[in-house]
Protein backbone atom coordinates (compact mmCIF):
# COMPACT_ATOMS: atom_id res chain seq x y z
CA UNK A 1 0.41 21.98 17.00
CA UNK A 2 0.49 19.88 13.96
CA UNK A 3 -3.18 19.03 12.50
CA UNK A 4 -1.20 15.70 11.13
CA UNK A 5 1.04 13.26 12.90
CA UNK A 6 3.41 10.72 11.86
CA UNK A 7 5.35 7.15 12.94
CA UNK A 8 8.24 5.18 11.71
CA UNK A 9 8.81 1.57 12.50
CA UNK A 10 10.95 -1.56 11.57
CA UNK A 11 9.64 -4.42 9.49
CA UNK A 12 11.52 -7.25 8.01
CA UNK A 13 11.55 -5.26 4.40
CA UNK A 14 13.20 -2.09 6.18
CA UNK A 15 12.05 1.01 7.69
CA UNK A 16 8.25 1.85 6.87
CA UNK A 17 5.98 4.39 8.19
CA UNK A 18 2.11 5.45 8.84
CA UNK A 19 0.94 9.17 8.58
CA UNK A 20 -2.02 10.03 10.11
CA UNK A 21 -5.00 12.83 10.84
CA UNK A 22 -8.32 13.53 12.00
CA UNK A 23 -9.90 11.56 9.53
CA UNK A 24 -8.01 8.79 9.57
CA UNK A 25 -4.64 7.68 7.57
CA UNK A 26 -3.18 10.05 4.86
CA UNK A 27 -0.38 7.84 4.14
CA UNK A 28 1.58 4.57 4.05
CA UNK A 29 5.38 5.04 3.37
CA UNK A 30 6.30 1.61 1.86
CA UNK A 31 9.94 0.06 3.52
CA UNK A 32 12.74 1.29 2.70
CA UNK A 33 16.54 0.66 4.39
CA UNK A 34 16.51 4.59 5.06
CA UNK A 35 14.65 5.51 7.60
CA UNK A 36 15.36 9.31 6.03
CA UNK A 37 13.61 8.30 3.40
CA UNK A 38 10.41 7.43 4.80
CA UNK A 39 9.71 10.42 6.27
CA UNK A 40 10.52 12.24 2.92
CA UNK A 41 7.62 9.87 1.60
CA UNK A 42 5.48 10.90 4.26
CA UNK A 43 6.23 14.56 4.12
CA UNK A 44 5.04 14.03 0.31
CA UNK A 45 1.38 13.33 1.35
CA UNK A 46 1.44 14.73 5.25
CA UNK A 47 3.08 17.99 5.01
CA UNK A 48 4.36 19.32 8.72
CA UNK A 49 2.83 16.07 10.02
CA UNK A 50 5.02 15.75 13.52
CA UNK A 51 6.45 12.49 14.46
CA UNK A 52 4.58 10.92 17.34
CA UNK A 53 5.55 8.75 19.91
CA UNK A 54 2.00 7.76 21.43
CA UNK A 55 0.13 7.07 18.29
CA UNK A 56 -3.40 5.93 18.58
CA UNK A 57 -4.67 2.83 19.08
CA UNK A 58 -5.81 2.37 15.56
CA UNK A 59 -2.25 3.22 14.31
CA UNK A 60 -0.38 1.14 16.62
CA UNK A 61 -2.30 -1.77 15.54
CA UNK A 62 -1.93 -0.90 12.07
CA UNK A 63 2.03 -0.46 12.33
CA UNK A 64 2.23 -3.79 14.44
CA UNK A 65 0.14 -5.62 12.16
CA UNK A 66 2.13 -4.29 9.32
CA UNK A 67 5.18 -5.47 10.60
CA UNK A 68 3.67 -8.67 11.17
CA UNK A 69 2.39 -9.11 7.57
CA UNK A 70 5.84 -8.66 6.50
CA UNK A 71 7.83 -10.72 8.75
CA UNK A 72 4.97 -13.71 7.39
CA UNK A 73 2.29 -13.76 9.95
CA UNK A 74 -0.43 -12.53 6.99
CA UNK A 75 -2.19 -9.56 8.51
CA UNK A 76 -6.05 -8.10 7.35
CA UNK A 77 -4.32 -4.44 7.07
CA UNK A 78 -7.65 -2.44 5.85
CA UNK A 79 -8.83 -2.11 9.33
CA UNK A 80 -8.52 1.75 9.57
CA UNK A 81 -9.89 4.69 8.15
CA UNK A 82 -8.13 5.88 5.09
CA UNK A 83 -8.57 9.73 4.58
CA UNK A 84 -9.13 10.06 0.70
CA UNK A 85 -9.81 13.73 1.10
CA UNK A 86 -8.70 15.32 -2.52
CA UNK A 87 -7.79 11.92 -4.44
CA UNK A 88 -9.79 11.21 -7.69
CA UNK A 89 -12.59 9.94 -7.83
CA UNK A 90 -11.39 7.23 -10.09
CA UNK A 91 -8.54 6.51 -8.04
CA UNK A 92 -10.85 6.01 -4.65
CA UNK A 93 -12.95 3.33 -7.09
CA UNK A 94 -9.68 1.57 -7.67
CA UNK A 95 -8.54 1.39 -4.19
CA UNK A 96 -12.06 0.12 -3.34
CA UNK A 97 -11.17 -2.43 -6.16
CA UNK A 98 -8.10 -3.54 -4.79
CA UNK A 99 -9.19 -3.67 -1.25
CA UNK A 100 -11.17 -6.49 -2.52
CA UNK A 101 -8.21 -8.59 -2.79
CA UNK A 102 -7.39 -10.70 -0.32
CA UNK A 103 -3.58 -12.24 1.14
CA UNK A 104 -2.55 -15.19 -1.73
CA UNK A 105 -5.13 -13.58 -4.57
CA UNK A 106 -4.18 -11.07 -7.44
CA UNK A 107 -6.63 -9.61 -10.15
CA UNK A 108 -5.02 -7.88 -13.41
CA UNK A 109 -5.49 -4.09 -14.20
CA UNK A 110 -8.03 -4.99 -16.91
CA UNK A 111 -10.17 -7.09 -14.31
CA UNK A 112 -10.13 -4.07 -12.16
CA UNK A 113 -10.70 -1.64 -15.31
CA UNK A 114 -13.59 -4.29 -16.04
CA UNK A 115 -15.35 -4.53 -12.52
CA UNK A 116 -15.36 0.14 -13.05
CA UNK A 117 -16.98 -0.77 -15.94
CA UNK A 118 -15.15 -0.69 -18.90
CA UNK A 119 -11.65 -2.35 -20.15
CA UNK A 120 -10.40 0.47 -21.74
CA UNK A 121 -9.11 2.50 -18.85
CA UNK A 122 -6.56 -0.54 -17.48
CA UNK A 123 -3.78 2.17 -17.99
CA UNK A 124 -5.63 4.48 -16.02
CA UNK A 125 -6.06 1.64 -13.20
CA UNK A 126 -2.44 1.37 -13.19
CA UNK A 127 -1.58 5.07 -13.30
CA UNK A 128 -3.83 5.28 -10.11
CA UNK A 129 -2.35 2.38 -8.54
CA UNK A 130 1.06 3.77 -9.11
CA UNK A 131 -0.03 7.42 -6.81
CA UNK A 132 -1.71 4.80 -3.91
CA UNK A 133 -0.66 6.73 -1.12
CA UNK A 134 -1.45 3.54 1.16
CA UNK A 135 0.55 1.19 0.07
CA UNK A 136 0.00 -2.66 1.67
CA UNK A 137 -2.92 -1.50 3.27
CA UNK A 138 -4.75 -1.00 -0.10
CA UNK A 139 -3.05 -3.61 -1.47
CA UNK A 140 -1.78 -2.14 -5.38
CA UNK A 141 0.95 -5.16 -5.32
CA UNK A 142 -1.72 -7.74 -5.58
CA UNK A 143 -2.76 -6.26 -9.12
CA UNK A 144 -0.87 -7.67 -12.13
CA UNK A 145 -0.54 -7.41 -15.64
CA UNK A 146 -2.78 -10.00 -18.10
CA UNK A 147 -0.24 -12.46 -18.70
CA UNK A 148 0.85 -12.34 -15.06
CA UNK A 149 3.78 -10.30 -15.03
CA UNK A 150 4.93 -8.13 -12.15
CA UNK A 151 4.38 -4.60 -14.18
CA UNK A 152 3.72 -1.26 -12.92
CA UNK A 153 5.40 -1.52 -9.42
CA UNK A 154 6.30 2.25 -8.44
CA UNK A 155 7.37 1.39 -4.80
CA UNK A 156 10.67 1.21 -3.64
CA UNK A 157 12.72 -2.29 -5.03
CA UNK A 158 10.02 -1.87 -7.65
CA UNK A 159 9.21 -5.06 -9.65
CA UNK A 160 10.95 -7.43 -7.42
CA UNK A 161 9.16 -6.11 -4.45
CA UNK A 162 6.46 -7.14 -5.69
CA UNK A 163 7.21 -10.12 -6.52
CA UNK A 164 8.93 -10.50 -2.69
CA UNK A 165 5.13 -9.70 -0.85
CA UNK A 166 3.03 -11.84 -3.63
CA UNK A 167 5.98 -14.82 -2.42
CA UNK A 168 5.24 -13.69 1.14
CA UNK A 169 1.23 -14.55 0.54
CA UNK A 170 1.89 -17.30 -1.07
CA UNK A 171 -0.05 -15.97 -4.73
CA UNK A 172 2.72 -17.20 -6.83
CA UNK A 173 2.76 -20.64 -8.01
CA UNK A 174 6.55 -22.24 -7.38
CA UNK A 175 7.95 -22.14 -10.59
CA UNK A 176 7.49 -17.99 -10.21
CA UNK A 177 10.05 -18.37 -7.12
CA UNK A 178 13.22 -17.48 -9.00
């Protein structure tokens, strides 16, 4: 029996999925129109985790509210127990960070870099940002470059997903629409 499990479900970005263990959730494949391709993403983090059909509790709210948030009923999504078990230390203190930020808001890597303590490592933010194994739930779309730009978006659709969930939330102005 498999020490991790695993769900996929449809939202109104695609196929996404949750990966889960005893400490809580390992991983958040962000949507994608394969559902193949989710559970590669999931496999990445959750290695021989076993799809499950009668999650728990926890992770069926998570999924539902997930696919909520997406189809526009805003969602609080940090609600569960994220296993950080072998992630960085610095990359934990940015997800902390960017828990912080909430539905409609975005901070830029140097506020984050700022708030660790010290402007220089913005790249680093964003390097850690870009291996966020929890995608949505620690929310590494709502952190932007200075000047506002959608950089550093390593999820599927990249740059222009972004932009699609900050539209979602309503954090960019109208003239950002197009």
């Amino acid at each position: 029996m498999s020490e991790t499990s695993c769900m996929t479900f449809e939202t109104a970005f695609g196929w996404c999925g949750l990966a889960w263990g005893r400490s809580g959730l390992l991983a958040v494949a962000f949507p994608q129109d394969a559902r193949a391709a989710v559970r590669r993403r999931l496999a990445a983090r959750a290695p021989g985790a076993a799809e499950d059909a009668a999650p728990p509790a926890p992770i069926r709210r998570l999924a539902g509210d997930i696919a909520a948030h997406l189809g526009g009923d805003l969602r609080a999504l940090a609600e569960v127990d994220l296993d950080m078990t072998g992630l960085p230390a610095f990359d934990r203190a940015v997800y902390g960070e960017a828990l912080a930020i909430p539905p409609g808001r975005t901070r830029t890597y140097g506020e984050i870099a700022r708030a660790l303590g010290d402007v220089a490592p913005a790249r680093r933010v964003g390097q850690a940002l870009g291996r966020n194994p929890f995608p949505l739930v620690v929310p590494c779309h709502r952190v932007v470059g200075a000047d506002g730009t959608m950089t550093g978006f390593s999820a599927p659709g990249g740059a222009e997903a972004k932009r699609r969930l900050l539209r979602l939330e309503g954090a960019l102005a109208p003239e950002l629409f197009d």
